[in-house]
PDB file of N, CA and C in Angstrom:
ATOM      1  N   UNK A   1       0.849  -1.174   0.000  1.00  0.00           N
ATOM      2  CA  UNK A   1       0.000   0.000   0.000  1.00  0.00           C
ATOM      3  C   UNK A   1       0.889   1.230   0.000  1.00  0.00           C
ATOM      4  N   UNK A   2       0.533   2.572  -0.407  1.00  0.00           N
ATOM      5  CA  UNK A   2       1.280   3.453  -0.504  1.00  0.00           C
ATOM      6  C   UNK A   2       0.395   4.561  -0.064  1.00  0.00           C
ATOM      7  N   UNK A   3       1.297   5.714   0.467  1.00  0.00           N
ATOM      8  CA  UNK A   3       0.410   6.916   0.898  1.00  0.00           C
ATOM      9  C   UNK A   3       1.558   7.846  -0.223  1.00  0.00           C
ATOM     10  N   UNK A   4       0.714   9.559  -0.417  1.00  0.00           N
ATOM     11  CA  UNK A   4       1.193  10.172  -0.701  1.00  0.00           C
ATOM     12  C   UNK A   4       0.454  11.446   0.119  1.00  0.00           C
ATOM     13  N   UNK A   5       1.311  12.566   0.057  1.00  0.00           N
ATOM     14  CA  UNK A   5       0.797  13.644   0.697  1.00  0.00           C
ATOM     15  C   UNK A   5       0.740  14.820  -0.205  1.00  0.00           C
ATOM     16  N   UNK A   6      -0.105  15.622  -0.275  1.00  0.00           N
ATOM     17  CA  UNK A   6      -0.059  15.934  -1.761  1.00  0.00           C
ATOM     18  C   UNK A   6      -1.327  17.379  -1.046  1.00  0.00           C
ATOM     19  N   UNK A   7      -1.030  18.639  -1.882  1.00  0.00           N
ATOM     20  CA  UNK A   7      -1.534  19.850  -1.613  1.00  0.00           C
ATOM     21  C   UNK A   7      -2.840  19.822  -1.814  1.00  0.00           C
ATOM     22  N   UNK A   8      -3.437  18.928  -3.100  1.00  0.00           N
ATOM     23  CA  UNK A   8      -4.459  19.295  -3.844  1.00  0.00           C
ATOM     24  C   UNK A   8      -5.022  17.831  -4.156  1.00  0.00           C
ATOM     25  N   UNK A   9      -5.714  17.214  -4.253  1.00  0.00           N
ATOM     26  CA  UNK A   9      -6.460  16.207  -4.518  1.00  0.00           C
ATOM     27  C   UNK A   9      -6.994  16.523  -5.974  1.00  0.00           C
ATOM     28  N   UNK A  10      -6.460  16.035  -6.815  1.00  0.00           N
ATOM     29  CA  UNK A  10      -7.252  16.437  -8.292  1.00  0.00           C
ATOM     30  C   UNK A  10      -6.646  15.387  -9.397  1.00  0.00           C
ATOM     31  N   UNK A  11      -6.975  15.629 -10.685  1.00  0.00           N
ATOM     32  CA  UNK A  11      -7.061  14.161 -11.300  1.00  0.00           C
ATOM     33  C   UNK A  11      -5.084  14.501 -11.624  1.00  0.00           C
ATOM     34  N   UNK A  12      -4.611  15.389 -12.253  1.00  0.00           N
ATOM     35  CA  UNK A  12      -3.452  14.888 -12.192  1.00  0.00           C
ATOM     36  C   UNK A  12      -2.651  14.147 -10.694  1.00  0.00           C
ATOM     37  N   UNK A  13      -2.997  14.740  -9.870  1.00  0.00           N
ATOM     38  CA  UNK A  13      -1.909  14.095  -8.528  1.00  0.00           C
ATOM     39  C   UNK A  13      -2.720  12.918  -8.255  1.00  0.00           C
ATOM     40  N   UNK A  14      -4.016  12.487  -8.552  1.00  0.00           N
ATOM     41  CA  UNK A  14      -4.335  10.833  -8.148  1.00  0.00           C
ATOM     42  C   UNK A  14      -3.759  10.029  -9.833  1.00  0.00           C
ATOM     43  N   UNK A  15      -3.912  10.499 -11.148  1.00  0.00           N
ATOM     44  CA  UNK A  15      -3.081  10.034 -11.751  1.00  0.00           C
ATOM     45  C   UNK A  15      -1.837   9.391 -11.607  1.00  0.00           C
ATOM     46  N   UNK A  16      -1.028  10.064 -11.266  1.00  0.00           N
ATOM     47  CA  UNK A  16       0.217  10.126 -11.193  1.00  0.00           C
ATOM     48  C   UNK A  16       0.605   9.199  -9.476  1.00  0.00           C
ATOM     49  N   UNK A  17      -0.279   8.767  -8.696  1.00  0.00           N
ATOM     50  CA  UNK A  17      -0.434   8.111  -7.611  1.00  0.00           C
ATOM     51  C   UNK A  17      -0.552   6.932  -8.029  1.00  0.00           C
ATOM     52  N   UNK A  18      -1.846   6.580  -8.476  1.00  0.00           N
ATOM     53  CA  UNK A  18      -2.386   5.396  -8.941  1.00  0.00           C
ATOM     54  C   UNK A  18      -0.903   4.882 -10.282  1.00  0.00           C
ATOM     55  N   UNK A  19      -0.919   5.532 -10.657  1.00  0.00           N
ATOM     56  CA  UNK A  19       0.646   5.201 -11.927  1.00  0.00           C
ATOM     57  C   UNK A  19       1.904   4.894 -11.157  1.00  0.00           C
ATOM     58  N   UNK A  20       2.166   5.119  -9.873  1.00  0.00           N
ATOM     59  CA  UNK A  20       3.401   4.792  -9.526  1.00  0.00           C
ATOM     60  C   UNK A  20       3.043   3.692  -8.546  1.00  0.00           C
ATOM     61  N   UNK A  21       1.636   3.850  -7.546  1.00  0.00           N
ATOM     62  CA  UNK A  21       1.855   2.689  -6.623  1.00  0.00           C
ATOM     63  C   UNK A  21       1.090   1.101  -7.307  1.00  0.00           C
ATOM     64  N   UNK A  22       0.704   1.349  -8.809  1.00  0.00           N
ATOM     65  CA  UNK A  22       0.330   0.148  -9.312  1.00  0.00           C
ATOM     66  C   UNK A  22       1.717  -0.409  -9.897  1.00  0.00           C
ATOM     67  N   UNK A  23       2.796  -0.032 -10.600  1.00  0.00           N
ATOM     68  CA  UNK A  23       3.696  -0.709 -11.291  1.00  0.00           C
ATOM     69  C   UNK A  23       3.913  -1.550 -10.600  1.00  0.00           C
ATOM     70  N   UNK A  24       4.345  -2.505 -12.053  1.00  0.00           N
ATOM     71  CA  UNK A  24       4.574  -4.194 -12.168  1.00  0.00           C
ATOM     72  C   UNK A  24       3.116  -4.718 -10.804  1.00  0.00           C
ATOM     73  N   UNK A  25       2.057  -4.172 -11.528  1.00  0.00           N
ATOM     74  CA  UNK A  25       1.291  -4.807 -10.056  1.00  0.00           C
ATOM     75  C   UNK A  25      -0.355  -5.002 -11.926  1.00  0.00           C
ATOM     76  N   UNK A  26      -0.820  -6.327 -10.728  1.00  0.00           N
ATOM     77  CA  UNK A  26      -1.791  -6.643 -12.105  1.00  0.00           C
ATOM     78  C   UNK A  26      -2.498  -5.605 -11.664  1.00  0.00           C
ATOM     79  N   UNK A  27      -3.275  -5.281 -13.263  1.00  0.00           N
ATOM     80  CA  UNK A  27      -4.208  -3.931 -13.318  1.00  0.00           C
ATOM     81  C   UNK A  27      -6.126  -4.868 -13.993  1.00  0.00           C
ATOM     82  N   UNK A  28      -6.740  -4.622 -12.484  1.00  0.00           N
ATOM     83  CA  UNK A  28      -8.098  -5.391 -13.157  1.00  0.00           C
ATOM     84  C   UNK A  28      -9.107  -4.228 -13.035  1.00  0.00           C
ATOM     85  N   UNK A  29      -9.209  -3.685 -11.537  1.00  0.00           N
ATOM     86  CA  UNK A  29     -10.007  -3.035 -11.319  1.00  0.00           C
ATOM     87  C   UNK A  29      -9.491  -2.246  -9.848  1.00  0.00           C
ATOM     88  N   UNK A  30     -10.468  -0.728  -9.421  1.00  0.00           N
ATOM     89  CA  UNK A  30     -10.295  -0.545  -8.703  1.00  0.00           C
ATOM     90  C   UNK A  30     -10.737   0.193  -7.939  1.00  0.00           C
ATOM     91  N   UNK A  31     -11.604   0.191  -6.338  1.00  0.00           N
ATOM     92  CA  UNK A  31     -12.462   0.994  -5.651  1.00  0.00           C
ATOM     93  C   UNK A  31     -12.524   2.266  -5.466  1.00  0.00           C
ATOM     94  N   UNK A  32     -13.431   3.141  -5.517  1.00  0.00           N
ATOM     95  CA  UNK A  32     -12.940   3.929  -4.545  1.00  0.00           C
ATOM     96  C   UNK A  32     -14.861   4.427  -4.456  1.00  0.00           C
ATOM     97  N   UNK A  33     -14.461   5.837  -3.377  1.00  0.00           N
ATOM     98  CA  UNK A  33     -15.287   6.783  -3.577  1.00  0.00           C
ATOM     99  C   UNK A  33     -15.693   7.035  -4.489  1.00  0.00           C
ATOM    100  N   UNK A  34     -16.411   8.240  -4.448  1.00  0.00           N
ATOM    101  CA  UNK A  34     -17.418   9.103  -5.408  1.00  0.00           C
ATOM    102  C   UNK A  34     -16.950  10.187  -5.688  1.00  0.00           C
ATOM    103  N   UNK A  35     -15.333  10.456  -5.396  1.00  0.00           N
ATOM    104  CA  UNK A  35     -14.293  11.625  -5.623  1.00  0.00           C
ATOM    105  C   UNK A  35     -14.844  11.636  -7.447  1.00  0.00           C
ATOM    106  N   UNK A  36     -14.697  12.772  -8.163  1.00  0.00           N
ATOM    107  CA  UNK A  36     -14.818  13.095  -9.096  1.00  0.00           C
ATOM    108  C   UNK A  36     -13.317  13.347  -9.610  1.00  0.00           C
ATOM    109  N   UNK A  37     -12.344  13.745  -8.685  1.00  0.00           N
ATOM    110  CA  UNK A  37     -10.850  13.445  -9.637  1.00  0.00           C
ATOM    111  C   UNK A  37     -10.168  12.157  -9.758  1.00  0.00           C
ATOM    112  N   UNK A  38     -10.941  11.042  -9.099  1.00  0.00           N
ATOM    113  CA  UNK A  38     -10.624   9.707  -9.657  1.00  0.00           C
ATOM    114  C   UNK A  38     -11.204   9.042 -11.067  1.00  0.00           C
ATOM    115  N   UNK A  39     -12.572   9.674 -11.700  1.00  0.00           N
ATOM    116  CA  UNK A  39     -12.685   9.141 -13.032  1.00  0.00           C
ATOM    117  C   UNK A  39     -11.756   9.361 -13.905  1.00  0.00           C
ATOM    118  N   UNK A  40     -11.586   9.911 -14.613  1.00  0.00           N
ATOM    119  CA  UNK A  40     -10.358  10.294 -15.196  1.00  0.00           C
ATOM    120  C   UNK A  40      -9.008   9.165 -15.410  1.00  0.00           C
ATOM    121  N   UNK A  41      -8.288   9.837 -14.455  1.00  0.00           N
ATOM    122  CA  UNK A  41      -7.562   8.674 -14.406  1.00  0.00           C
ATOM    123  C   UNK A  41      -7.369   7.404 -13.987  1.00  0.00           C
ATOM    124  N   UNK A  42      -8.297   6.773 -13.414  1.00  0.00           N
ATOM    125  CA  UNK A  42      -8.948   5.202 -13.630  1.00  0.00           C
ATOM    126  C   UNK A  42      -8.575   4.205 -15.122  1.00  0.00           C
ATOM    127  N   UNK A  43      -9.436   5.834 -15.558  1.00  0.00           N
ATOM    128  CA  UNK A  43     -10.012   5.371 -16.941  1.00  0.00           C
ATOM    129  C   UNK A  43      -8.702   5.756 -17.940  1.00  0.00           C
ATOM    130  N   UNK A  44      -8.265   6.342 -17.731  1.00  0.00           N
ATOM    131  CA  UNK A  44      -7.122   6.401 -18.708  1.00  0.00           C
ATOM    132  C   UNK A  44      -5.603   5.285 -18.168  1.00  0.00           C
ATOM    133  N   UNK A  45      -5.723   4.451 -17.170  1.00  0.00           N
ATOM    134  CA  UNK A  45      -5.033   3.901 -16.178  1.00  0.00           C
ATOM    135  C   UNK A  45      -5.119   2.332 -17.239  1.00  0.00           C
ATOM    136  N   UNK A  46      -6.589   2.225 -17.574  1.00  0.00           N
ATOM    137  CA  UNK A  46      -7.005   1.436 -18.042  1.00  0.00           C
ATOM    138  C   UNK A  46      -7.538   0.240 -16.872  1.00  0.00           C
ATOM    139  N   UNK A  47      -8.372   0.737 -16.085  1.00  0.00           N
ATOM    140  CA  UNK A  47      -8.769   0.066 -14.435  1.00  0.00           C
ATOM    141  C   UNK A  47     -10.255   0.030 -14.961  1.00  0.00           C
ATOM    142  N   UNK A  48     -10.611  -0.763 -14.476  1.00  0.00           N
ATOM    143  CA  UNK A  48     -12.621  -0.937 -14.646  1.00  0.00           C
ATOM    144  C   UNK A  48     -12.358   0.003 -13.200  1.00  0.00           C
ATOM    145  N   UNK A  49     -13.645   0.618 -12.962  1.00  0.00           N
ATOM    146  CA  UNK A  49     -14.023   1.133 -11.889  1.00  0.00           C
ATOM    147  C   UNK A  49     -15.507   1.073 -11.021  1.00  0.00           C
ATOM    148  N   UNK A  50     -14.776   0.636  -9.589  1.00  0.00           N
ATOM    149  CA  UNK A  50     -16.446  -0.113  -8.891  1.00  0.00           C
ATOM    150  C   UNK A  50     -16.059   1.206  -7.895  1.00  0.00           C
ATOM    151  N   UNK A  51     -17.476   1.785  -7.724  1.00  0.00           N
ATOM    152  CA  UNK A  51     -17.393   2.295  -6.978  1.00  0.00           C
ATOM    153  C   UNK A  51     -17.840   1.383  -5.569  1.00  0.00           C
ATOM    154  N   UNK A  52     -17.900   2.277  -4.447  1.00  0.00           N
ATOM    155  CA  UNK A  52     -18.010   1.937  -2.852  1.00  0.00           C
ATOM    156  C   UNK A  52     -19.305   1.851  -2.811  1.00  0.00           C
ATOM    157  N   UNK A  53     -19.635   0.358  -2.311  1.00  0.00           N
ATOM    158  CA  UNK A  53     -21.086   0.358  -1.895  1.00  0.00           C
ATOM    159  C   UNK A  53     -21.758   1.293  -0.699  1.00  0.00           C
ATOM    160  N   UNK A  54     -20.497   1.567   0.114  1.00  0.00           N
ATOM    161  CA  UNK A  54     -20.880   2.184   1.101  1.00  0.00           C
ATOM    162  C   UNK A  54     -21.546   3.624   0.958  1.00  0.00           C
ATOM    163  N   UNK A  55     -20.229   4.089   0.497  1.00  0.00           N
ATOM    164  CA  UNK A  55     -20.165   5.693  -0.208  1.00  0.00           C
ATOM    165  C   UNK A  55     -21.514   5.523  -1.326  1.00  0.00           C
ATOM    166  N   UNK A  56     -21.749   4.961  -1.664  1.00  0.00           N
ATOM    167  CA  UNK A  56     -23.162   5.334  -2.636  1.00  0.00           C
ATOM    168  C   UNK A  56     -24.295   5.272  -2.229  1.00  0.00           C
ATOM    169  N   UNK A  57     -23.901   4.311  -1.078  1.00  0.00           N
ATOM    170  CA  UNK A  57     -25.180   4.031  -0.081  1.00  0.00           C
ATOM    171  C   UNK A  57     -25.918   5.364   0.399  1.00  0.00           C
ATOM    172  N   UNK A  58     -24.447   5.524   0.952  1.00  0.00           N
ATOM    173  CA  UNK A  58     -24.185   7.600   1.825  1.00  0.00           C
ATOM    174  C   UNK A  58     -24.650   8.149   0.951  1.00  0.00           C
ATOM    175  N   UNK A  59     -24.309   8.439  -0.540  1.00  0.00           N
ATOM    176  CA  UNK A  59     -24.679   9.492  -0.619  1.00  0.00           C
ATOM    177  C   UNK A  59     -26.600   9.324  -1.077  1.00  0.00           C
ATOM    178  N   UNK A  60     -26.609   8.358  -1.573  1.00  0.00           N
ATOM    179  CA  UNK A  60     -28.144   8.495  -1.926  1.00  0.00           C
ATOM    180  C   UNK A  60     -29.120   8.854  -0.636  1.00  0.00           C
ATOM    181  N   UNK A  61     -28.369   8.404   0.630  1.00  0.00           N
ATOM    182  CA  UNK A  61     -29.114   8.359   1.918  1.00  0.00           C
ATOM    183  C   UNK A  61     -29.037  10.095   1.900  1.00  0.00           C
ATOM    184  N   UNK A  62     -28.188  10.741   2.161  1.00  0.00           N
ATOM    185  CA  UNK A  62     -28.179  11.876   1.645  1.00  0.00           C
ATOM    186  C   UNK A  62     -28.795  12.832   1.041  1.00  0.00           C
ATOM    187  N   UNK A  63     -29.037  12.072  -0.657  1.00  0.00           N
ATOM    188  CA  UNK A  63     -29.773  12.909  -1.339  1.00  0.00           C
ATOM    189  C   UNK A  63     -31.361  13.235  -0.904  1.00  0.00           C
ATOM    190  N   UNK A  64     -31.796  12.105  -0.451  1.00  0.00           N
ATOM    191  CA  UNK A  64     -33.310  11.240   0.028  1.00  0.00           C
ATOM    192  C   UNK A  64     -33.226  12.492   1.408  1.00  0.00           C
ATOM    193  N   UNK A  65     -32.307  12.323   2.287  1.00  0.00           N
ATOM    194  CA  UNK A  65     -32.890  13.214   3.285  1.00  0.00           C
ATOM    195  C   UNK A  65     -33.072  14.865   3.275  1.00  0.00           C
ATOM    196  N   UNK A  66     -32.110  15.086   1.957  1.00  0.00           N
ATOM    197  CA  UNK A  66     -32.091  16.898   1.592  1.00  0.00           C
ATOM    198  C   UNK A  66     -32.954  16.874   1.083  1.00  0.00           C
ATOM    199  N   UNK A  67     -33.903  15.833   0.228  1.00  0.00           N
ATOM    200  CA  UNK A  67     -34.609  16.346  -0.867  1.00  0.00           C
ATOM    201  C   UNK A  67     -36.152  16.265   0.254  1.00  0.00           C
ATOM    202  N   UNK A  68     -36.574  15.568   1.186  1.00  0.00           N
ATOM    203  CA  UNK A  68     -37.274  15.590   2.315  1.00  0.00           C
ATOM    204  C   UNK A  68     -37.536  16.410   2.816  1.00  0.00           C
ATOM    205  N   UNK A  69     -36.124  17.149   3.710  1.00  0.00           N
ATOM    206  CA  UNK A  69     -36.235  18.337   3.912  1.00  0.00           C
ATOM    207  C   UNK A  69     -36.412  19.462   3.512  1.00  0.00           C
ATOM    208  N   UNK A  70     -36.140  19.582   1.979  1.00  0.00           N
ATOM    209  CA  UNK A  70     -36.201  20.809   1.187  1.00  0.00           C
ATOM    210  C   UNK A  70     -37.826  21.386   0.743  1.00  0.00           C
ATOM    211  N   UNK A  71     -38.193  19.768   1.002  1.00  0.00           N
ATOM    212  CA  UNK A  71     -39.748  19.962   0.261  1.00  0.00           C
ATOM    213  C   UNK A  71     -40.412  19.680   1.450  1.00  0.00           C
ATOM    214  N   UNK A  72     -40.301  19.521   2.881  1.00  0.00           N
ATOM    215  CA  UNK A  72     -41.407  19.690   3.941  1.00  0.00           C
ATOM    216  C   UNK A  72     -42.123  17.903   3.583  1.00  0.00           C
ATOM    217  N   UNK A  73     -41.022  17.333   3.088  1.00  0.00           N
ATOM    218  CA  UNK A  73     -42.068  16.102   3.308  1.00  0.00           C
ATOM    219  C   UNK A  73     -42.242  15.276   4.511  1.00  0.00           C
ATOM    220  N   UNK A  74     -43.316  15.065   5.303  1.00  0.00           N
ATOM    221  CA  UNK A  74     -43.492  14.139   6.564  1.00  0.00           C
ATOM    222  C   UNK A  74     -44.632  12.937   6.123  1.00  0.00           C
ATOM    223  N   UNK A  75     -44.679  12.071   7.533  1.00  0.00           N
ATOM    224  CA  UNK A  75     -45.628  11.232   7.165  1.00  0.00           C
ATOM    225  C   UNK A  75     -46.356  11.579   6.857  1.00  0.00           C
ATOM    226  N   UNK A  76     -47.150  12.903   7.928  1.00  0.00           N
ATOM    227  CA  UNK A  76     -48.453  13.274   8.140  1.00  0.00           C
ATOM    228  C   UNK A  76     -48.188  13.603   6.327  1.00  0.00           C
ATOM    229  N   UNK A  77     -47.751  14.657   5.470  1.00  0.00           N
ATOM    230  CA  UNK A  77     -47.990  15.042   4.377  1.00  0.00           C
ATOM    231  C   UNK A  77     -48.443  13.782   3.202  1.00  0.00           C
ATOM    232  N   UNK A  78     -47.576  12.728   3.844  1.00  0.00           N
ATOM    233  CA  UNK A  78     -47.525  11.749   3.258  1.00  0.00           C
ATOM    234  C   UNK A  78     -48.928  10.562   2.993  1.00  0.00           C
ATOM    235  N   UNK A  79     -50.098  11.107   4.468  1.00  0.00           N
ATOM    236  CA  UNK A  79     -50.710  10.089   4.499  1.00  0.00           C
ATOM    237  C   UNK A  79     -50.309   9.089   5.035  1.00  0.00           C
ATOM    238  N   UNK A  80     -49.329   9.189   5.963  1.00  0.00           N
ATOM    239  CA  UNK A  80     -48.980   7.856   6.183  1.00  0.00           C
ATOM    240  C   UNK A  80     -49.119   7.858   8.079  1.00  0.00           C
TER     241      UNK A  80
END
């Protein structure tokens, strides 16, 4: 496993991460978050990409509770 420490999180510096801590290492696939500077270079890495069941879990749980709140939805509104 490898860490890097790095100013900025963006697709060149996870590029250039993912390119040095994969050599001579098999390339099938590979997890992550829902970071938006990991598509990119995944995909140009030549990696299938799964995202995190977890993290998608989160965020839909997420979306479901802003969009609830935004619009005043309750049971009572609900009928329920």
């Amino acid at each position: 496993m490898d860490y890097k420490i790095v100013k900025e999180e963006n697709s060149e510096t996870v590029y250039d991460f993912l390119r040095k801590a994969t050599l001579n290492q098999p390339r099938k696939a590979i997890t992550t978050d829902l970071h938006f500077a990991y598509r990119k270079p995944i995909q140009d890495l030549g990696f299938k990409h799964q995202l995190c069941e977890f993290h998608t879990k989160q965020n839909i749980n997420k979306y479901l509770y802003n969009y609830v709140k935004d619009n005043n939805i309750t049971k009572k509104t609900q009928g329920i």
